[in-house]
C-alpha atoms as a PDB file:
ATOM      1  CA  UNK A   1       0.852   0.329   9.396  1.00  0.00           C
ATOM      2  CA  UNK A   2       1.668  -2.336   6.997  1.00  0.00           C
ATOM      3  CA  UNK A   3       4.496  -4.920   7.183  1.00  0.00           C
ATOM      4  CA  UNK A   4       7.326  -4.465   4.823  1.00  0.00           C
ATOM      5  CA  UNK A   5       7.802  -7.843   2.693  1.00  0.00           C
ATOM      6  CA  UNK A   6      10.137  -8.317  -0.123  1.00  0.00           C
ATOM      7  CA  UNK A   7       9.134  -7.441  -3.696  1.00  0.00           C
ATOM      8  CA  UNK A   8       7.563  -4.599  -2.180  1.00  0.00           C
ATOM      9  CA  UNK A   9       7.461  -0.859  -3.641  1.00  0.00           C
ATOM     10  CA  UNK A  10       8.134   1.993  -1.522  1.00  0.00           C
ATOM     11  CA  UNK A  11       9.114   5.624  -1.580  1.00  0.00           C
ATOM     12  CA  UNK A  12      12.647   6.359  -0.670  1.00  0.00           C
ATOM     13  CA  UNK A  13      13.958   9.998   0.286  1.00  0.00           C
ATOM     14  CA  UNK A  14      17.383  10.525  -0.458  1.00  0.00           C
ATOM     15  CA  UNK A  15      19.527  11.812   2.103  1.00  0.00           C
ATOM     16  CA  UNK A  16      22.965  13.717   1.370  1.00  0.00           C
ATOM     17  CA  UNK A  17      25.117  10.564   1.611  1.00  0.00           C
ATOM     18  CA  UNK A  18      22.978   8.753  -0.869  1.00  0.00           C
ATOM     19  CA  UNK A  19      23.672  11.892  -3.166  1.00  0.00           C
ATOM     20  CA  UNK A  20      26.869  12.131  -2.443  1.00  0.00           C
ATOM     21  CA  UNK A  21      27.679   7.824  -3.617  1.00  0.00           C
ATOM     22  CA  UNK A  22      24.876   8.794  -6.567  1.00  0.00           C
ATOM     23  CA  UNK A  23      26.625  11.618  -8.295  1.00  0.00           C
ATOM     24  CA  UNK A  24      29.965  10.345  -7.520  1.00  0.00           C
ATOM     25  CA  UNK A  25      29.508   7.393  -9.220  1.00  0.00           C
ATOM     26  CA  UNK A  26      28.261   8.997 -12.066  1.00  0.00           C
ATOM     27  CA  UNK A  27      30.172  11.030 -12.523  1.00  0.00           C
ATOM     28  CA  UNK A  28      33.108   8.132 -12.734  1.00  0.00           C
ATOM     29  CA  UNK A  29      31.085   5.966 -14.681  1.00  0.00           C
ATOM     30  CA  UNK A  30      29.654   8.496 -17.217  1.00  0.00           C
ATOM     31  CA  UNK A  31      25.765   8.302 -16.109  1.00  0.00           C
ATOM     32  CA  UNK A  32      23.616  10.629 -18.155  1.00  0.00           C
ATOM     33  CA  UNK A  33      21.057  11.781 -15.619  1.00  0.00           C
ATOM     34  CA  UNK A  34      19.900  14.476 -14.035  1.00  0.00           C
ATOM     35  CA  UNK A  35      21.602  15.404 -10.757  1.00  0.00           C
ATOM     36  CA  UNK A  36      20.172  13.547  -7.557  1.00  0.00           C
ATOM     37  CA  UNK A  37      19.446  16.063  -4.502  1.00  0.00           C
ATOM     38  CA  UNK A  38      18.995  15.284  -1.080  1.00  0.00           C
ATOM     39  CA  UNK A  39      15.240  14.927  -0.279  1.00  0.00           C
ATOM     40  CA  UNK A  40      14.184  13.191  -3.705  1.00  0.00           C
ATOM     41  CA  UNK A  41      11.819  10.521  -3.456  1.00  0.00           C
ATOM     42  CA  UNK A  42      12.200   7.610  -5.735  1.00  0.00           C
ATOM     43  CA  UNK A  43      10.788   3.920  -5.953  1.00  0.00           C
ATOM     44  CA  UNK A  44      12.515   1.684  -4.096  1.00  0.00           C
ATOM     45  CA  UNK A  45      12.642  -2.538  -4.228  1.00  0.00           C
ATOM     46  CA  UNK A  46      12.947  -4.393  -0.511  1.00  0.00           C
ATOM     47  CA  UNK A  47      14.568  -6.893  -1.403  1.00  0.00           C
ATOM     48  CA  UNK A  48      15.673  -8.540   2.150  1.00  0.00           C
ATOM     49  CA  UNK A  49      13.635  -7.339   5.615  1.00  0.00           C
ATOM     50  CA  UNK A  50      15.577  -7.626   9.027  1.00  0.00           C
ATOM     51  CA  UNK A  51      12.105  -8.756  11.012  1.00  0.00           C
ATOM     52  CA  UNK A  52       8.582  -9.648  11.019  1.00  0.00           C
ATOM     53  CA  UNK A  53       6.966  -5.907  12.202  1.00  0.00           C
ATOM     54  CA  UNK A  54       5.708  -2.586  10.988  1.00  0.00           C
ATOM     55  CA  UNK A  55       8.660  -1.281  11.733  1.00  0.00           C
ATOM     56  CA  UNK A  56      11.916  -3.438  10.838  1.00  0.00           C
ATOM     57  CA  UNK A  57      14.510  -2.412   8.460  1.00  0.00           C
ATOM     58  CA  UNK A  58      14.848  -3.451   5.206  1.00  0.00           C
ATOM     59  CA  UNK A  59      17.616  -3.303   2.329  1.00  0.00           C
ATOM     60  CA  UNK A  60      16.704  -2.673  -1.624  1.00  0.00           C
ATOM     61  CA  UNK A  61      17.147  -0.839  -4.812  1.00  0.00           C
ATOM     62  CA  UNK A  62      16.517   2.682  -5.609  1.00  0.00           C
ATOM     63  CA  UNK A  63      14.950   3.123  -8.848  1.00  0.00           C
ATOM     64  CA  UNK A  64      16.531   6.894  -9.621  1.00  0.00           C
ATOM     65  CA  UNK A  65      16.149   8.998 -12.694  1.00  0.00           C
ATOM     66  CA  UNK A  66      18.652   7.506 -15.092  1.00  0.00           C
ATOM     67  CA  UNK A  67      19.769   4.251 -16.148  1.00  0.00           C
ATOM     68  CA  UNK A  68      21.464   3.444 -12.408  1.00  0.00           C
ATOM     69  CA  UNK A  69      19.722   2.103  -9.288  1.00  0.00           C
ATOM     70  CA  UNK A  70      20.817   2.656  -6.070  1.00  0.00           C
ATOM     71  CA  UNK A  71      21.566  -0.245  -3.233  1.00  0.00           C
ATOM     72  CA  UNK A  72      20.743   1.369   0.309  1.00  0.00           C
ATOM     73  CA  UNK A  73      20.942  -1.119   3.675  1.00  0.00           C
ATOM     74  CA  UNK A  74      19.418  -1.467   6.912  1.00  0.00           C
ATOM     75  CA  UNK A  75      16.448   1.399   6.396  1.00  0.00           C
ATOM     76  CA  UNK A  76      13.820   2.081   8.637  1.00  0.00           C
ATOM     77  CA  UNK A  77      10.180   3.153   8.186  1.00  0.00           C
ATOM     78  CA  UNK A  78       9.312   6.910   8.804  1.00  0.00           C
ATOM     79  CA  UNK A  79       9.777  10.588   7.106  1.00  0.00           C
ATOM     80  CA  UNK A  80      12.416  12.263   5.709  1.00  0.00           C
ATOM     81  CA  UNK A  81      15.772  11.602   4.320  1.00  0.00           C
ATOM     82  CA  UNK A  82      17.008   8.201   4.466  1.00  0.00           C
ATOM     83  CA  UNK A  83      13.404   6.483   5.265  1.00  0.00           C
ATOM     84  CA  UNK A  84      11.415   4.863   2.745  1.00  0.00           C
ATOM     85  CA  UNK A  85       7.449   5.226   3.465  1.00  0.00           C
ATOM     86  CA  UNK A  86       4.522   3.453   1.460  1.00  0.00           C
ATOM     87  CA  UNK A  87       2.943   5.359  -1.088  1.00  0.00           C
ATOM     88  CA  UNK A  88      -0.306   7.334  -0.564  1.00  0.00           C
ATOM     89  CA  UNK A  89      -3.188   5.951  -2.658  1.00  0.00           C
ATOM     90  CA  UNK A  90      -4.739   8.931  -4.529  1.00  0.00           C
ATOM     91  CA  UNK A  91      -8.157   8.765  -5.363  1.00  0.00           C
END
């Protein structure tokens, strides 16, 4: 398992809260872009890690589909909604 660092790329699954802030705030701010669902992976930035293992949390920045980004805190490692993982390499 590899050690999350800042500046690193991950996958993040969105979980219904993170929809919830995503279309709410577009909708206030007049965001054209398609509607965010729970369970859609996007890129996501670490931009601060809380630890030196595998496994510690990290904060960063959702890359979504439109021109917004999305700040999520204190994530863990794992599968599902509301963990980032590291991308698969295809071959």
């Amino acid at each position: 398992m590899m050690e999350p660092s800042i500046g690193r790329i991950v996958h993040y699954t969105l979980n219904a809260i993170d929809v919830a802030r995503i279309n709410e705030l577009r909708k206030q701010r007049e965001i054209l872009a398609n509607t965010a669902e729970t369970g859609q992976v996007y890129p996501m930035l670490i931009v601060r890690t809380w630890g030196e293992t595998p496994e510690s949390a990290v904060n960063g920045q959702v890359f979504l589909d439109g021109d917004d980004v999305l700040w999520v805190t204190s994530r863990s490692v794992g599968e599902g909604p509301g963990h980032y993982a590291w991308p698969v390499v295809k071959r």
